[in-house]
Protein backbone atom coordinates (compact mmCIF):
# COMPACT_ATOMS: atom_id res chain seq x y z
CA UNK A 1 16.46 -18.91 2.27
CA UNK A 2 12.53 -18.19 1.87
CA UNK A 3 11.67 -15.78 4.90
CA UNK A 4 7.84 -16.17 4.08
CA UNK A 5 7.90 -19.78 4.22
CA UNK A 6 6.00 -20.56 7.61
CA UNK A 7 5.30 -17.09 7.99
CA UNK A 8 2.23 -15.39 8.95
CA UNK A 9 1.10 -12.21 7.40
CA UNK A 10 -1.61 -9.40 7.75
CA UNK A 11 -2.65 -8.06 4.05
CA UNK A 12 -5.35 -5.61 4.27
CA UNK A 13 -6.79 -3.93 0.83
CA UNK A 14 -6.84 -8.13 0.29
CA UNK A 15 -10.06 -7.85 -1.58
CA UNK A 16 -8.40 -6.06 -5.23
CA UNK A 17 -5.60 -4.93 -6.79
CA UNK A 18 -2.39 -5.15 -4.62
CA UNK A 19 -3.68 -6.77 -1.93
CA UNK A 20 -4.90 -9.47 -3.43
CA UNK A 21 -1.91 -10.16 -5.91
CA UNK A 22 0.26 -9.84 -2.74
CA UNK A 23 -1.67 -12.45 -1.02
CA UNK A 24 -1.22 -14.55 -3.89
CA UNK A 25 2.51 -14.14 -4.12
CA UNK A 26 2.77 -14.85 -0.23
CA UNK A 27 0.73 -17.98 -0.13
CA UNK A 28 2.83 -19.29 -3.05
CA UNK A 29 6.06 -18.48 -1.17
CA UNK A 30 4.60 -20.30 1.63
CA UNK A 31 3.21 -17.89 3.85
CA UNK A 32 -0.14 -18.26 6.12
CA UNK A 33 -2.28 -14.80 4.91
CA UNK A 34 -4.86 -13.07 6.17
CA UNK A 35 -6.66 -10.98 3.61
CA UNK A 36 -8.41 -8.30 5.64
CA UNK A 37 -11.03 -5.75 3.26
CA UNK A 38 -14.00 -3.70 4.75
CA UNK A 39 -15.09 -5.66 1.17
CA UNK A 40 -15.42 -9.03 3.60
CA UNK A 41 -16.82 -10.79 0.82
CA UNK A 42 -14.77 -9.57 -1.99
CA UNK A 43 -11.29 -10.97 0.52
CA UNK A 44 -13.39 -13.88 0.85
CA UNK A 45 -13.57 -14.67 -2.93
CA UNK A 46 -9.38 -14.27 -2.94
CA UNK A 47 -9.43 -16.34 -0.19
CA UNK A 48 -11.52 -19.19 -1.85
CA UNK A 49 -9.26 -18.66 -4.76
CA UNK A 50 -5.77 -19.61 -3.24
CA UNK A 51 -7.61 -22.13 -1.29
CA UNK A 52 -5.17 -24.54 -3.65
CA UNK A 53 -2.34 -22.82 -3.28
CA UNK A 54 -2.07 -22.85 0.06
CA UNK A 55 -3.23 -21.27 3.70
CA UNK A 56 -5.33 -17.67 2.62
CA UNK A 57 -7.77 -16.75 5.45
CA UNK A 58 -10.57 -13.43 5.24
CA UNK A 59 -11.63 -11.02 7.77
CA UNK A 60 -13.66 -7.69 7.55
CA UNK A 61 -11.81 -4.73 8.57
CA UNK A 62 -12.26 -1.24 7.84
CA UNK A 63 -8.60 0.09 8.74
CA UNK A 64 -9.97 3.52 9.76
CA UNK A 65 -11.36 1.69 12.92
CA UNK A 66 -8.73 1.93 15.47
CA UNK A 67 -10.56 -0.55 17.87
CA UNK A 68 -11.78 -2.93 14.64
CA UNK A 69 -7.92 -2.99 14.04
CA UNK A 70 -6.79 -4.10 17.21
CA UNK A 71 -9.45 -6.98 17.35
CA UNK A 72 -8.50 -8.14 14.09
CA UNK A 73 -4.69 -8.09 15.26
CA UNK A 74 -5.69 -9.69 18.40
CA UNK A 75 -7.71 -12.71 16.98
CA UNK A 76 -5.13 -13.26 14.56
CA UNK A 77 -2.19 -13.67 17.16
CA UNK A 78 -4.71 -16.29 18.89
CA UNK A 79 -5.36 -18.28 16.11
CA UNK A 80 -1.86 -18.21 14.41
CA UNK A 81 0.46 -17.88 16.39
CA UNK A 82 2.14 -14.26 15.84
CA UNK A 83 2.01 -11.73 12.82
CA UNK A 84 5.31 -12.00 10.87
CA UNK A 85 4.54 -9.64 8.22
CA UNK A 86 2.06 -6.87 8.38
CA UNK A 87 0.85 -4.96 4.60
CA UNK A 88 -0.64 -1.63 5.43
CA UNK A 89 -1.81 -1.76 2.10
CA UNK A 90 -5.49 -0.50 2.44
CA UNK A 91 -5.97 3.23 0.39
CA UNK A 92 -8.14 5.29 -0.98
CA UNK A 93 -8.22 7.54 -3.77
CA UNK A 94 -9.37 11.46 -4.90
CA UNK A 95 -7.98 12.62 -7.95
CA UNK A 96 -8.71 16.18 -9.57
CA UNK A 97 -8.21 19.75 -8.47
CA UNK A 98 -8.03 20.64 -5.42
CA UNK A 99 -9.98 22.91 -5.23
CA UNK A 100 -12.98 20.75 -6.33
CA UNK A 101 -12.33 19.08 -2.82
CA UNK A 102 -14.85 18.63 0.01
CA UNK A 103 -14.12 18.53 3.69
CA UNK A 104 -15.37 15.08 3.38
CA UNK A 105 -12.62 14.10 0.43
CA UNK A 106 -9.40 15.42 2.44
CA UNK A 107 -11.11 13.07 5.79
CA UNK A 108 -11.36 10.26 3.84
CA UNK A 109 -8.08 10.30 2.54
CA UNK A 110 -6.41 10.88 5.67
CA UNK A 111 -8.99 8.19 7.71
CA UNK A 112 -7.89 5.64 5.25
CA UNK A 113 -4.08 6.59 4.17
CA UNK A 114 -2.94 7.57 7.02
CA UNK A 115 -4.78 7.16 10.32
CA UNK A 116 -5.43 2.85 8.11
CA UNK A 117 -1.57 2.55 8.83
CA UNK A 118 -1.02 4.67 12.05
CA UNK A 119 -3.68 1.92 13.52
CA UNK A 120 -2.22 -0.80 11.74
CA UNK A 121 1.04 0.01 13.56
CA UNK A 122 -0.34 0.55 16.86
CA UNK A 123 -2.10 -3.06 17.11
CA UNK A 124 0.80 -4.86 15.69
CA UNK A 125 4.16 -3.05 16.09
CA UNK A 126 4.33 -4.02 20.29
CA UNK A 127 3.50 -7.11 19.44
CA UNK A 128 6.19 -7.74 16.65
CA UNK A 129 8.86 -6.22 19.60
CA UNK A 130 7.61 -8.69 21.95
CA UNK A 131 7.91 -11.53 19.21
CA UNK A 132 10.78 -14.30 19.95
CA UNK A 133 13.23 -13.49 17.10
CA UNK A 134 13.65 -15.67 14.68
CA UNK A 135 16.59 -15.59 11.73
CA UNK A 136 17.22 -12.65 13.24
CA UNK A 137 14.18 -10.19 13.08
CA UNK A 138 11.17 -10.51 15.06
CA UNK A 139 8.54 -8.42 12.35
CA UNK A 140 8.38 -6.56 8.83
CA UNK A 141 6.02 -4.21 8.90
CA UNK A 142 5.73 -2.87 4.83
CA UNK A 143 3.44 0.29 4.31
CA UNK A 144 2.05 1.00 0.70
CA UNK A 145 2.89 4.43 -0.56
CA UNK A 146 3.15 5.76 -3.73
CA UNK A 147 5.26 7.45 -6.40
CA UNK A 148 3.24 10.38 -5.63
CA UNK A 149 4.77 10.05 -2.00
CA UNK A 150 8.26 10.58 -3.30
CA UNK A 151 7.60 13.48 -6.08
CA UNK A 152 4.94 15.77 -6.85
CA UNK A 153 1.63 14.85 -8.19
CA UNK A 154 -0.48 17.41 -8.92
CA UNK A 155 -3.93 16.22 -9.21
CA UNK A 156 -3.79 13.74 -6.72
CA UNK A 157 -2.75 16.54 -4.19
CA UNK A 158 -4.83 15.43 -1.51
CA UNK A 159 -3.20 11.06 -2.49
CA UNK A 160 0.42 12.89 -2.45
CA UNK A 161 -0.18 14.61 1.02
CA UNK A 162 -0.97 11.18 2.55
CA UNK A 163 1.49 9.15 0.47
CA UNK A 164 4.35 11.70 1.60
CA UNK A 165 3.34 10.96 5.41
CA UNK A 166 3.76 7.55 4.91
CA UNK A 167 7.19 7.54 3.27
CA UNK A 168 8.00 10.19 6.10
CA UNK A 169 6.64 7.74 8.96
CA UNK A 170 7.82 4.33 7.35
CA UNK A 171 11.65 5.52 6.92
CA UNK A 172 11.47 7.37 10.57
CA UNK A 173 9.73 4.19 12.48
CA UNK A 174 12.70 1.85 10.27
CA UNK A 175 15.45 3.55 12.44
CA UNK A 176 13.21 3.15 16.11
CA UNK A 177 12.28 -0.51 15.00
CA UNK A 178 15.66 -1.74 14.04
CA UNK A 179 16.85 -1.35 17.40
CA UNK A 180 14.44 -3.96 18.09
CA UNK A 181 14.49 -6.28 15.11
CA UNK A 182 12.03 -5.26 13.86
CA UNK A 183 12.14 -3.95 9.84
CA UNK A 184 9.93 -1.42 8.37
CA UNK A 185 9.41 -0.52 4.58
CA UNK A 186 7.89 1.96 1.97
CA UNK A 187 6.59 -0.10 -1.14
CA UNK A 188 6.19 2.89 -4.03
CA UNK A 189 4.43 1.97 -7.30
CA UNK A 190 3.18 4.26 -9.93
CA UNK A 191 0.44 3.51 -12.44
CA UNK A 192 -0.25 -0.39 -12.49
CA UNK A 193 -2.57 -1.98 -15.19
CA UNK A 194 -5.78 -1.91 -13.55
CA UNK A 195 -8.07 0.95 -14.04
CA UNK A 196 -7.16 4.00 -12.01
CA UNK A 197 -10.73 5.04 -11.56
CA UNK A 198 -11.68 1.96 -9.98
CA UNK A 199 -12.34 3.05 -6.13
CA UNK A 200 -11.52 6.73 -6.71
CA UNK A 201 -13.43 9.49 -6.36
CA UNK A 202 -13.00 11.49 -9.41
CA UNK A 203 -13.62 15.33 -8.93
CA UNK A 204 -14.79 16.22 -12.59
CA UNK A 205 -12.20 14.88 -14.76
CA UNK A 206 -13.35 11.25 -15.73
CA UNK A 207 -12.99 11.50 -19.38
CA UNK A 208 -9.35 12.11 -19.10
CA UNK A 209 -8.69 9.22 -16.64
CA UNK A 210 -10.78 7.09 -18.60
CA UNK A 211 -8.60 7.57 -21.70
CA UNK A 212 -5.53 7.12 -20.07
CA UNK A 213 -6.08 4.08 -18.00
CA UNK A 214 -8.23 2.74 -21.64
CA UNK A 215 -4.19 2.32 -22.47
CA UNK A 216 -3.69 -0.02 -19.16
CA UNK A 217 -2.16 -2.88 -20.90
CA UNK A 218 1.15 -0.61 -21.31
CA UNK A 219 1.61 -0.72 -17.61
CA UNK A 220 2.52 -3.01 -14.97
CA UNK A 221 -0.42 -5.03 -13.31
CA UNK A 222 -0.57 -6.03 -9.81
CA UNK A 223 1.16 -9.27 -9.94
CA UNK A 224 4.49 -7.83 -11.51
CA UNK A 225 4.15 -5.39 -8.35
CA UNK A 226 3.47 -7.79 -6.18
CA UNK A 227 6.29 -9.84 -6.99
CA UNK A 228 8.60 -6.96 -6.70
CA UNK A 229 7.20 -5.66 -3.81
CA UNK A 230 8.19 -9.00 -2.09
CA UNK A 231 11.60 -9.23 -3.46
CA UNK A 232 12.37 -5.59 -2.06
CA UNK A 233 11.23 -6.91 1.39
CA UNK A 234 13.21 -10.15 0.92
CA UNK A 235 16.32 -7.55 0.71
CA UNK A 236 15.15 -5.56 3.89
CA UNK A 237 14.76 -2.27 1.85
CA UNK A 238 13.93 1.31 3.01
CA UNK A 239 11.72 2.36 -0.06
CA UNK A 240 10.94 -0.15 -2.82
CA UNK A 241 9.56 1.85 -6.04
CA UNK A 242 8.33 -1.54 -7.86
CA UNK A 243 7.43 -0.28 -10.94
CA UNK A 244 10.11 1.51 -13.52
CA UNK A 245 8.28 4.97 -13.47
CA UNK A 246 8.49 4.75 -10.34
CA UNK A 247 12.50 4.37 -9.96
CA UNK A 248 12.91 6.41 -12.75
CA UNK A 249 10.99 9.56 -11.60
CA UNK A 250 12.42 9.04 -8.01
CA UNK A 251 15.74 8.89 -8.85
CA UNK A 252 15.55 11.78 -11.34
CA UNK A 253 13.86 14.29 -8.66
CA UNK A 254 16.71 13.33 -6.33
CA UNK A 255 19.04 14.33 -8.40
CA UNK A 256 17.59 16.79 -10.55
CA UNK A 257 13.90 18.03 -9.64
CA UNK A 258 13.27 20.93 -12.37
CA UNK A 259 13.80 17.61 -14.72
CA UNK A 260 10.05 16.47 -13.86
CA UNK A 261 8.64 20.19 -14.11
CA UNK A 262 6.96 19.71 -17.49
CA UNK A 263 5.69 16.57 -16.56
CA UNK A 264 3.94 18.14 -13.08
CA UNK A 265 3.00 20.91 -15.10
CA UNK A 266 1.50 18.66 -17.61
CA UNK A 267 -0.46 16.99 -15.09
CA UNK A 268 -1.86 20.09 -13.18
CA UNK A 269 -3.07 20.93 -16.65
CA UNK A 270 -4.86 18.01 -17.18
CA UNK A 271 -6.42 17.07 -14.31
CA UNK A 272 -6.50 20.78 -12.32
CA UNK A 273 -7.56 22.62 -15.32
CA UNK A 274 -7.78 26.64 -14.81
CA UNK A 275 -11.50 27.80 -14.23
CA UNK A 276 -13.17 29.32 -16.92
């Protein structure tokens, strides 16, 4: 059984990356999207792009506006029908040492990361409880983490903090919501194949980041996470680490977490150098 087919689903960060390769995957498996972006015209151009495939629709949204949020939830229960599926999948980046952070950097991240999904799930989560059930859930609500929400990640300190809240909200809201049929999920990728600095504010460490992303082709890209992604959500899971650094280094700091130590240590190294 396809649970997308007929579906409707919220996708915001629609405009790149993820987003956008989700919203591909989800038209193709039959789904009505909405790409949402504070980049309206950048979830536009997706939009015109699966206009073949299927139903793809674009709003503007900047998911650090709680009241933008619940107008975009509202108008698209009016025009469809109900949202099946809402991807928190809107983030932000700083990468570099911490101490090279502003006040502004840490607000960002926690506007976007954080307070994006806690607004996300205020506008839609009622409404999925209030949803008729149908095949025997009423809602899926799938958050966007991170590897670095599941082990360290020094140099993206400020990323991990937020990442680790939304594990730690997505697995704690999956036990309230099930009582109501509704499912929750953590989606946790590493490194994909699109460049990291894209969208990131880098805080004096570009050259290194540059070099390493220069190797993208090595990694996944967004469509091989997408399409895991949606077969982890097919399966109703807790946390789906898409990518195979990402299961790997989970599963080894479960079970072992000095095994990662040179690799943190590596990283703080790199990218939150000791000062001169």
């Amino acid at each position: 059984m396809n649970p997308f087919q007929g579906r409707v689903a919220l996708v915001t960060g629609g405009a790149s990356g993820i987003g956008a390769a989700l919203g591909s995957a989800l038209v193709d498996a039959g789904a009505q999207v909405v790409l949402a972006d504070v980049n309206a015209a950048g979830a536009q151009r997706v939009a015109d792009a699966l206009a073949n495939q299927g139903g793809a629709t674009a709003i503007a949204l900047d998911v650090s506006d709680r009241e933008a949020f619940a107008a975009a939830a509202t108008d698209v229960v009016e025009r469809f029908g109900a949202i099946d599926y809402l991807f928190n999948n809107a983030g932000v980046a700083v990468i570099g040492n911490t101490l090279d952070m502003a006040s502004a950097d840490w607000d960002r991240l926690l506007d976007v990361n954080v307070r994006g999904v806690i607004h996300g799930i205020e506008a839609v989560y009622p409404r999925m409880v209030e949803q008729p059930d149908r095949g025997g859930w009423r809602g899926h609500i799938v958050n966007t983490a991170s590897i670095a929400g599941l082990v360290p990640a020094p140099g993206f300190t400020g990323y991990a903090m937020t990442k680790h809240a939304v594990v730690g909200l997505s697995v704690s809201l999956r036990e309230e919501a099930r009582r109501h049929n509704v499912r929750v999920s953590a989606v946790c990728p590493s490194i994909i194949g699109t460049p990291m600095a894209d969208g990131a504010r880098l805080l004096g460490e570009e050259r290194r980041l540059l070099d390493r992303t220069a190797r993208r082709p090595r990694f996944p890209d967004a469509d091989y996470c997408a399409r895991k992604a949606l077969a982890g959500v097919r399966r109703n899971r807790a946390l789906i680490p898409v990518t195979p650094a990402a299961h790997i280094g989970w599963r080894l700091y479960r079970i072992w977490p000095g095994l990662l130590r040179p690799v943190t240590r590596r990283l703080a190294a790199e990218l939150a150098p000791l000062r001169d």
